[in-house]
PDB file of N, CA and C in Angstrom:
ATOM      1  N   UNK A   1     -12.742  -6.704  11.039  1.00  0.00           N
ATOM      2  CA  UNK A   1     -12.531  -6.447  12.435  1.00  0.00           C
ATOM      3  C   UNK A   1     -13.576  -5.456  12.911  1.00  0.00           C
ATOM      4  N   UNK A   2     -14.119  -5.309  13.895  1.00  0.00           N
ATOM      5  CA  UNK A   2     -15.076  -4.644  14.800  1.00  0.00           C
ATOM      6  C   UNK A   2     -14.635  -3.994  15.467  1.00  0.00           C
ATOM      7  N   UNK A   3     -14.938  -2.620  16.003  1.00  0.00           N
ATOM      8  CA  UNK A   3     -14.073  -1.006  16.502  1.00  0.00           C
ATOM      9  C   UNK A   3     -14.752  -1.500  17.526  1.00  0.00           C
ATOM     10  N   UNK A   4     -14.058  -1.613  18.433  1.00  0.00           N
ATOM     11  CA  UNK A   4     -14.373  -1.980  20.258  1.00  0.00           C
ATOM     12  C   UNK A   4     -14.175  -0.394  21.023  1.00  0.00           C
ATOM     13  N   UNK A   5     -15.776  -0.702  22.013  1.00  0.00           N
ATOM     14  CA  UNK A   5     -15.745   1.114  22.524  1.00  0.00           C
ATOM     15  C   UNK A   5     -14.489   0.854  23.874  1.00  0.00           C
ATOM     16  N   UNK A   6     -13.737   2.042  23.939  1.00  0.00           N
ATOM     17  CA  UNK A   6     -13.006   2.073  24.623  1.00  0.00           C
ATOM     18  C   UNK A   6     -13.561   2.306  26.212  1.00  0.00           C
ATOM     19  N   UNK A   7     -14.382   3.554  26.325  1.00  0.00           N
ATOM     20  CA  UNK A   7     -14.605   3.729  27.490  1.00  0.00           C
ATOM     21  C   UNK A   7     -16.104   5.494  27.673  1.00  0.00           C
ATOM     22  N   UNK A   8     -17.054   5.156  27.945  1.00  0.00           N
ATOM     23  CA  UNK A   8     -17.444   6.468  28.063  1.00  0.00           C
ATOM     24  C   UNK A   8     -16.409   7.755  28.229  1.00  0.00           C
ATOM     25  N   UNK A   9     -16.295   8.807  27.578  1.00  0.00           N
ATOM     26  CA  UNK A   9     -15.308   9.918  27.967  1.00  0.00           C
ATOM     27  C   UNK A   9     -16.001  11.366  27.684  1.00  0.00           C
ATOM     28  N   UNK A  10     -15.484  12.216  28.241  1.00  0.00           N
ATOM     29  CA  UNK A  10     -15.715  13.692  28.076  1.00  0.00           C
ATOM     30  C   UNK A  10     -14.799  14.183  26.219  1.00  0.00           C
ATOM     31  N   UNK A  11     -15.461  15.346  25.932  1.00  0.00           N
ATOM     32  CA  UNK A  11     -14.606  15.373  24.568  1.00  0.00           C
ATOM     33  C   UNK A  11     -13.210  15.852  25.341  1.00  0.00           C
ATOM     34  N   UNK A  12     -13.223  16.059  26.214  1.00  0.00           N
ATOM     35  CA  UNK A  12     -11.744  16.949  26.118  1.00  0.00           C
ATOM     36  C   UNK A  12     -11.013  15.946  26.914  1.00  0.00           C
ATOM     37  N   UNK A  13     -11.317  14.778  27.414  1.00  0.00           N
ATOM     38  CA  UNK A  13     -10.502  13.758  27.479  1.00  0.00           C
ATOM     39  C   UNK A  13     -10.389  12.719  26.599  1.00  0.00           C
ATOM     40  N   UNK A  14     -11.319  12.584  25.438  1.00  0.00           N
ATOM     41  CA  UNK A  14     -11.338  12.284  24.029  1.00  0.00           C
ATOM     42  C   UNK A  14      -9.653  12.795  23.356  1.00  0.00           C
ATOM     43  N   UNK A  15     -10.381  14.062  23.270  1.00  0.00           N
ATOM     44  CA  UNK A  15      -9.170  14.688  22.589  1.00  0.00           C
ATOM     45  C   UNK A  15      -7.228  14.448  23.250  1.00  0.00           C
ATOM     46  N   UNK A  16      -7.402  14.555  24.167  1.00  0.00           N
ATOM     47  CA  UNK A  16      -6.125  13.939  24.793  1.00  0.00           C
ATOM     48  C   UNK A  16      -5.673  12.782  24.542  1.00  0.00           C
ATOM     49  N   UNK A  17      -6.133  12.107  24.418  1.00  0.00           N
ATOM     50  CA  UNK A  17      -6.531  10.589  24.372  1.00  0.00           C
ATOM     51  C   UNK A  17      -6.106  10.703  22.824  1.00  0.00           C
ATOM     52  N   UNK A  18      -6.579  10.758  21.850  1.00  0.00           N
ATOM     53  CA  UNK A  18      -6.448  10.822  20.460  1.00  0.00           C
ATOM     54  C   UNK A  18      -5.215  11.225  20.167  1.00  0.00           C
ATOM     55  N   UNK A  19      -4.863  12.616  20.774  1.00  0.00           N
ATOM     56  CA  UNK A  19      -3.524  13.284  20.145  1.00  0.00           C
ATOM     57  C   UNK A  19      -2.312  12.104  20.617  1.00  0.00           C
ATOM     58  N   UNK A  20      -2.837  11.684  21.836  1.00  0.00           N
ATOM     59  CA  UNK A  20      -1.287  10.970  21.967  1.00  0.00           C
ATOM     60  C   UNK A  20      -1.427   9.676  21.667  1.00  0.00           C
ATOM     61  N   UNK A  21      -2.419   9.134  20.984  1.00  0.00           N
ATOM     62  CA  UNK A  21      -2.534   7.734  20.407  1.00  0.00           C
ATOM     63  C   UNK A  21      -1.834   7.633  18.857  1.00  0.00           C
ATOM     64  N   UNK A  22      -1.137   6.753  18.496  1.00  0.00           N
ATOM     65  CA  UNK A  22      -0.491   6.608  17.415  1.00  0.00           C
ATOM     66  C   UNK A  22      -1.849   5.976  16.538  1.00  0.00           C
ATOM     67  N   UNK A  23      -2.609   5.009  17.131  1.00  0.00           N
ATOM     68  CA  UNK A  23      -3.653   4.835  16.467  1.00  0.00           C
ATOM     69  C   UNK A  23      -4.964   6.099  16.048  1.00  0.00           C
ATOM     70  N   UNK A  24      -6.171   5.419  14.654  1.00  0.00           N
ATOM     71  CA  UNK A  24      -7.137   6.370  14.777  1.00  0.00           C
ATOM     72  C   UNK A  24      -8.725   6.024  15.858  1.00  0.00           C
ATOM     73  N   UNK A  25      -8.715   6.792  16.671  1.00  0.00           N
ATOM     74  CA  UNK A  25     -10.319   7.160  17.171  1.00  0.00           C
ATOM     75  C   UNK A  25     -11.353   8.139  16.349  1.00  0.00           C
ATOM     76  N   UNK A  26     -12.004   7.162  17.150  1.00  0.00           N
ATOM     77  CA  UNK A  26     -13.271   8.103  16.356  1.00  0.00           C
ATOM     78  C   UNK A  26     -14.366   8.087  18.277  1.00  0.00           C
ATOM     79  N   UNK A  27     -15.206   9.480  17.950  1.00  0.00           N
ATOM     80  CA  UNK A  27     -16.080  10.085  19.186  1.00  0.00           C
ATOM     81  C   UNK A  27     -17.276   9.519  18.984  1.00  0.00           C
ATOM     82  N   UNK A  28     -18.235   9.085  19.364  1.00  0.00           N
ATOM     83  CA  UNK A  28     -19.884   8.864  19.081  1.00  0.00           C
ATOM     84  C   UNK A  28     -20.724   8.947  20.569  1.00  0.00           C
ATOM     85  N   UNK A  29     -21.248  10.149  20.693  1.00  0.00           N
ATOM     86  CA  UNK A  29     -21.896   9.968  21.381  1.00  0.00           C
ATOM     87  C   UNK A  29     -21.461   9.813  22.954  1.00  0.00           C
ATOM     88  N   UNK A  30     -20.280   9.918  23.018  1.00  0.00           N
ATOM     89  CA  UNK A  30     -19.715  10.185  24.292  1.00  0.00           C
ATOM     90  C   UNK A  30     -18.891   8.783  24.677  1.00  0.00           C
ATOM     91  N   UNK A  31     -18.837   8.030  23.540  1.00  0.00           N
ATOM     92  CA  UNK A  31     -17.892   6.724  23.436  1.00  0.00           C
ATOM     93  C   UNK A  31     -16.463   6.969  22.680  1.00  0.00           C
ATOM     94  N   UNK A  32     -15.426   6.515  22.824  1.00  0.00           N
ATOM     95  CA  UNK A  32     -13.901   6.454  21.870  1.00  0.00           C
ATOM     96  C   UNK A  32     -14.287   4.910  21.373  1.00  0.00           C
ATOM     97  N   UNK A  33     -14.331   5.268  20.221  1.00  0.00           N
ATOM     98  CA  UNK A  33     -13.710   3.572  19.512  1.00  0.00           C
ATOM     99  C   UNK A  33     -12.431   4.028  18.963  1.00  0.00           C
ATOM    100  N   UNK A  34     -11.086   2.645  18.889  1.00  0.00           N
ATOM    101  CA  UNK A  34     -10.678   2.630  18.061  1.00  0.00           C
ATOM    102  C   UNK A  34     -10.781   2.119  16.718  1.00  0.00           C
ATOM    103  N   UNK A  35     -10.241   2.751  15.464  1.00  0.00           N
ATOM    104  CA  UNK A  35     -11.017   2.188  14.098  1.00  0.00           C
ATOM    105  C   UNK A  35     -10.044   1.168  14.038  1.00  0.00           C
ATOM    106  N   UNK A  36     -10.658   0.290  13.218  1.00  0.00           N
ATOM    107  CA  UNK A  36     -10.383  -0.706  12.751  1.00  0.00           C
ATOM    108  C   UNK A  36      -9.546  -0.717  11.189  1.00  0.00           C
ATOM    109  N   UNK A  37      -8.779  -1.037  10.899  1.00  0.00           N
ATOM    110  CA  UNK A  37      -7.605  -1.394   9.759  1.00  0.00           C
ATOM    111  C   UNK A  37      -8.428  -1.543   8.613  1.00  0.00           C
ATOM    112  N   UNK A  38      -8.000  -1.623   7.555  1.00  0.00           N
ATOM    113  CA  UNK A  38      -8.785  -1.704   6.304  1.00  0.00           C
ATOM    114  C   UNK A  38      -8.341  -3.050   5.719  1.00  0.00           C
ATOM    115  N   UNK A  39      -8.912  -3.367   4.550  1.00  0.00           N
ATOM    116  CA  UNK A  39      -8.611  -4.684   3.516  1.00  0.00           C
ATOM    117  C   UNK A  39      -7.209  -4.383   2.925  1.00  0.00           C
ATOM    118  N   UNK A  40      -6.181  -5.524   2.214  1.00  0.00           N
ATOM    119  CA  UNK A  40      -5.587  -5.078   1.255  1.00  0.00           C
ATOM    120  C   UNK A  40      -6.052  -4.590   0.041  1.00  0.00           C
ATOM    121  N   UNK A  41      -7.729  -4.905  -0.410  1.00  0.00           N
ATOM    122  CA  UNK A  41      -8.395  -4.376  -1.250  1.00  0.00           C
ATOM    123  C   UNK A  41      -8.479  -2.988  -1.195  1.00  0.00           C
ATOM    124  N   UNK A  42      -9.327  -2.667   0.339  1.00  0.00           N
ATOM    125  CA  UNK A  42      -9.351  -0.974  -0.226  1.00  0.00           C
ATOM    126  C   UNK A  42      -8.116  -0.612   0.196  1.00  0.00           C
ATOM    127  N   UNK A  43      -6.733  -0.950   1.120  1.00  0.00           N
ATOM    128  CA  UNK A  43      -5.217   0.045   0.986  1.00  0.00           C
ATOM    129  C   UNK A  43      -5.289   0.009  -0.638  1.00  0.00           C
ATOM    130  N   UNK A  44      -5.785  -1.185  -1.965  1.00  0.00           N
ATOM    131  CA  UNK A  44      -5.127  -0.484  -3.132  1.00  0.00           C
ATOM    132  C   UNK A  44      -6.215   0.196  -3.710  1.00  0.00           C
ATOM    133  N   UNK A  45      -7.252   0.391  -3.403  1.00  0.00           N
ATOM    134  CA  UNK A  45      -8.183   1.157  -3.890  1.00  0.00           C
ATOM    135  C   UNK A  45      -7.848   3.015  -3.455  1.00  0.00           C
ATOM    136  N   UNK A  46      -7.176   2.992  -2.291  1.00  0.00           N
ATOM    137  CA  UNK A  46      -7.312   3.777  -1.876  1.00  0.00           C
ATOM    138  C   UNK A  46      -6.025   4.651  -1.942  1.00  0.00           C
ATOM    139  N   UNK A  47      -5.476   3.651  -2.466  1.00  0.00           N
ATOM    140  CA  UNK A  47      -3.540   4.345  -3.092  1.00  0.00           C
ATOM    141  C   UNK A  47      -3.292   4.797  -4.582  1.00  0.00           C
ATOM    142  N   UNK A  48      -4.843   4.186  -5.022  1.00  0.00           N
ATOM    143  CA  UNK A  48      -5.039   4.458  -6.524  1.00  0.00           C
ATOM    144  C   UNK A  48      -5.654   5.878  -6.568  1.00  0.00           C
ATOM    145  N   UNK A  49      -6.665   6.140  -5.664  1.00  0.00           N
ATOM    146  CA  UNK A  49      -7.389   7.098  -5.749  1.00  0.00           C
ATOM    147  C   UNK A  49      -6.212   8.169  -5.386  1.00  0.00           C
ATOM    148  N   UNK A  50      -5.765   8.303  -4.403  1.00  0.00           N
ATOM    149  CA  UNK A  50      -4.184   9.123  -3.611  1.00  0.00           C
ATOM    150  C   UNK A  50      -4.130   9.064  -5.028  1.00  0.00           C
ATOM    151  N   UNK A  51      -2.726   8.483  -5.918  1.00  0.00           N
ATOM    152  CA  UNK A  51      -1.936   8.785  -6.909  1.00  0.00           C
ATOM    153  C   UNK A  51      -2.964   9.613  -7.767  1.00  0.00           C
ATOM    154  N   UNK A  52      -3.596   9.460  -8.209  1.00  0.00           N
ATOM    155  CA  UNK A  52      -4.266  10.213  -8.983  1.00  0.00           C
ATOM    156  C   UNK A  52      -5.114  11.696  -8.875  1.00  0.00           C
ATOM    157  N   UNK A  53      -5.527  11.672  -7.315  1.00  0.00           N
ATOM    158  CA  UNK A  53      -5.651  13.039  -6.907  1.00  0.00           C
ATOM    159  C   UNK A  53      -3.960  13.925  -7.070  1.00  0.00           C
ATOM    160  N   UNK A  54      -3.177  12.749  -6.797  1.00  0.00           N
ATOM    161  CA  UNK A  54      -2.075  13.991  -6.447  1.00  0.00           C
ATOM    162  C   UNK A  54      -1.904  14.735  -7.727  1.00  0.00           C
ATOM    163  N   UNK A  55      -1.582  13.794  -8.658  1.00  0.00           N
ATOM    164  CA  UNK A  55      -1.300  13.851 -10.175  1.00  0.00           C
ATOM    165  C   UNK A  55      -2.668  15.103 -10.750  1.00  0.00           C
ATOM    166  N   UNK A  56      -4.003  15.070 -10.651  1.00  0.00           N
ATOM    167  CA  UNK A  56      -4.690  16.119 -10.694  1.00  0.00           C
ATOM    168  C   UNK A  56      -4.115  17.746 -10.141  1.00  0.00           C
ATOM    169  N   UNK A  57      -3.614  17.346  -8.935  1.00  0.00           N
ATOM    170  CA  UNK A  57      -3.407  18.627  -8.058  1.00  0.00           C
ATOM    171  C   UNK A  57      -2.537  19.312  -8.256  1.00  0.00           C
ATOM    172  N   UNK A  58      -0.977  18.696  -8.884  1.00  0.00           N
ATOM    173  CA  UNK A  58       0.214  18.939  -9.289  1.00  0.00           C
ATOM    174  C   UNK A  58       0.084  20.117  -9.478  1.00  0.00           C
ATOM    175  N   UNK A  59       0.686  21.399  -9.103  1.00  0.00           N
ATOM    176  CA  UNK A  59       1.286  22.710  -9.207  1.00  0.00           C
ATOM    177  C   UNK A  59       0.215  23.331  -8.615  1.00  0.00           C
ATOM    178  N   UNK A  60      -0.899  22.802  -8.164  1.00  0.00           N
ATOM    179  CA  UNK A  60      -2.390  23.837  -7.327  1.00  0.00           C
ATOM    180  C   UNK A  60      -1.504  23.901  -6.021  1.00  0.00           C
ATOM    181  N   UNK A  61      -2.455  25.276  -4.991  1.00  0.00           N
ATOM    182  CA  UNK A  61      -1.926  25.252  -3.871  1.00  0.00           C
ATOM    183  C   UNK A  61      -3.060  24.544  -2.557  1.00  0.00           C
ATOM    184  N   UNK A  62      -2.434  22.993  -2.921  1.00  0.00           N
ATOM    185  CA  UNK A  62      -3.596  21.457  -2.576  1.00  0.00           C
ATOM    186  C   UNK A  62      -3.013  20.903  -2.546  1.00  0.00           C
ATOM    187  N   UNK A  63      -2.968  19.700  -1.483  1.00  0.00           N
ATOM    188  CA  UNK A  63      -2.490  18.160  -1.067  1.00  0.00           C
ATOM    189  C   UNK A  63      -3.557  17.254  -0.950  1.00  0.00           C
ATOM    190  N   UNK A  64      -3.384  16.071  -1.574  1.00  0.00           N
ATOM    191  CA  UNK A  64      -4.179  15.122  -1.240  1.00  0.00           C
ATOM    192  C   UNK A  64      -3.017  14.122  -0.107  1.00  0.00           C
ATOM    193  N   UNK A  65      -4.029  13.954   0.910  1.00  0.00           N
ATOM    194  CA  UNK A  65      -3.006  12.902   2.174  1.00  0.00           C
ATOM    195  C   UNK A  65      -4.089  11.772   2.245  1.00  0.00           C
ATOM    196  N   UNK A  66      -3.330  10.444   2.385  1.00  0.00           N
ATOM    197  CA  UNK A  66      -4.005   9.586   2.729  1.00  0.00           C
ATOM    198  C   UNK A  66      -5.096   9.597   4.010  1.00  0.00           C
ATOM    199  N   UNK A  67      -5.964   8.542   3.957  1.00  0.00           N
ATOM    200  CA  UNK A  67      -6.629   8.188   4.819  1.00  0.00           C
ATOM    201  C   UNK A  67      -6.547   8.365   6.158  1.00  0.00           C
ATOM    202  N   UNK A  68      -5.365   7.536   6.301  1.00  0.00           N
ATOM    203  CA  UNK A  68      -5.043   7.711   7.948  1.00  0.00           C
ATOM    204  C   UNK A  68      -4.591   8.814   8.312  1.00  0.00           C
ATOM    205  N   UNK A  69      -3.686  10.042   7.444  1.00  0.00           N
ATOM    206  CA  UNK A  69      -3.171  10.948   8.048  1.00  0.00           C
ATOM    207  C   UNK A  69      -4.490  11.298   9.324  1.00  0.00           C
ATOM    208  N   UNK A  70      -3.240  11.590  10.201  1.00  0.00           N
ATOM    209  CA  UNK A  70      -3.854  12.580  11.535  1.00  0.00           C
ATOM    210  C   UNK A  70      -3.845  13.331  12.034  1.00  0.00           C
ATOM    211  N   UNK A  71      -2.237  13.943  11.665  1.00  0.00           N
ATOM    212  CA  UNK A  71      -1.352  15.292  12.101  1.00  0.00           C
ATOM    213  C   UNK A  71      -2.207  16.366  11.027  1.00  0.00           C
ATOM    214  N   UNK A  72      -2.704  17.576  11.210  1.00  0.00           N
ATOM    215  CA  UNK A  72      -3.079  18.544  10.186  1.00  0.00           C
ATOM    216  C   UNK A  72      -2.047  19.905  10.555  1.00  0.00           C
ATOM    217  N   UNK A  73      -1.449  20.069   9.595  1.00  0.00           N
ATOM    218  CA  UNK A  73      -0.684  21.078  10.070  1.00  0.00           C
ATOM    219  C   UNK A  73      -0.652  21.773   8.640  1.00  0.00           C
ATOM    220  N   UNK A  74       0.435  23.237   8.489  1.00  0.00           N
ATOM    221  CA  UNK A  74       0.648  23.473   7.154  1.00  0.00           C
ATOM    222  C   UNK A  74       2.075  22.735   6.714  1.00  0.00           C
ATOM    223  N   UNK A  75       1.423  22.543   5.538  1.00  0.00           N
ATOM    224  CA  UNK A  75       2.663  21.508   4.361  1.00  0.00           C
ATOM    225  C   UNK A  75       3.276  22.724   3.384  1.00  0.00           C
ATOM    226  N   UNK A  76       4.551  22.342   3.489  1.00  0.00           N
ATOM    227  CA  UNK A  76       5.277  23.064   1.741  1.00  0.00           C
ATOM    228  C   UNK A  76       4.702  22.387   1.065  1.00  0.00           C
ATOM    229  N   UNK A  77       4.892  23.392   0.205  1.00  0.00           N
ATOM    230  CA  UNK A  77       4.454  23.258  -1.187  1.00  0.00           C
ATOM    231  C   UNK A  77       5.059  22.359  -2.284  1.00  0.00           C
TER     232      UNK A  77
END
């Protein structure tokens, strides 16, 4: 699939725009695309890599979050 530009925007109507989209954007240059979905290949490439960072990280004070996360906030531990 191909990330279609949404619309010339300012960043700070970017940013509005993003927070309340359930989907991910990305900025370039003064364009919003939305991204485009991945393969079932890389979701398991990429759930393999996840399990195994986590499993590395176990008892550090570190999270590995998937891809799409978007929310950044602080996590318990």
């Amino acid at each position: 699939m191909e990330a279609r530009v949404l619309r010339r925007v300012g960043i700070d109507e970017y940013v509005v725009l993003d927070r309340a989209a359930s989907e991910r954007w990305e900025y370039v240059n003064g364009e919003a695309y939305a991204m485009a979905g991945g393969s079932p290949e890389h979701a398991m490439v990429m759930g393999n890599v996840l399990a195994a960072l986590k499993q590395a990280l176990r008892g550090k004070n570190s999270h590995a979050l998937p891809e799409a996360q978007k929310e950044v906030r602080a996590l318990p531990i």
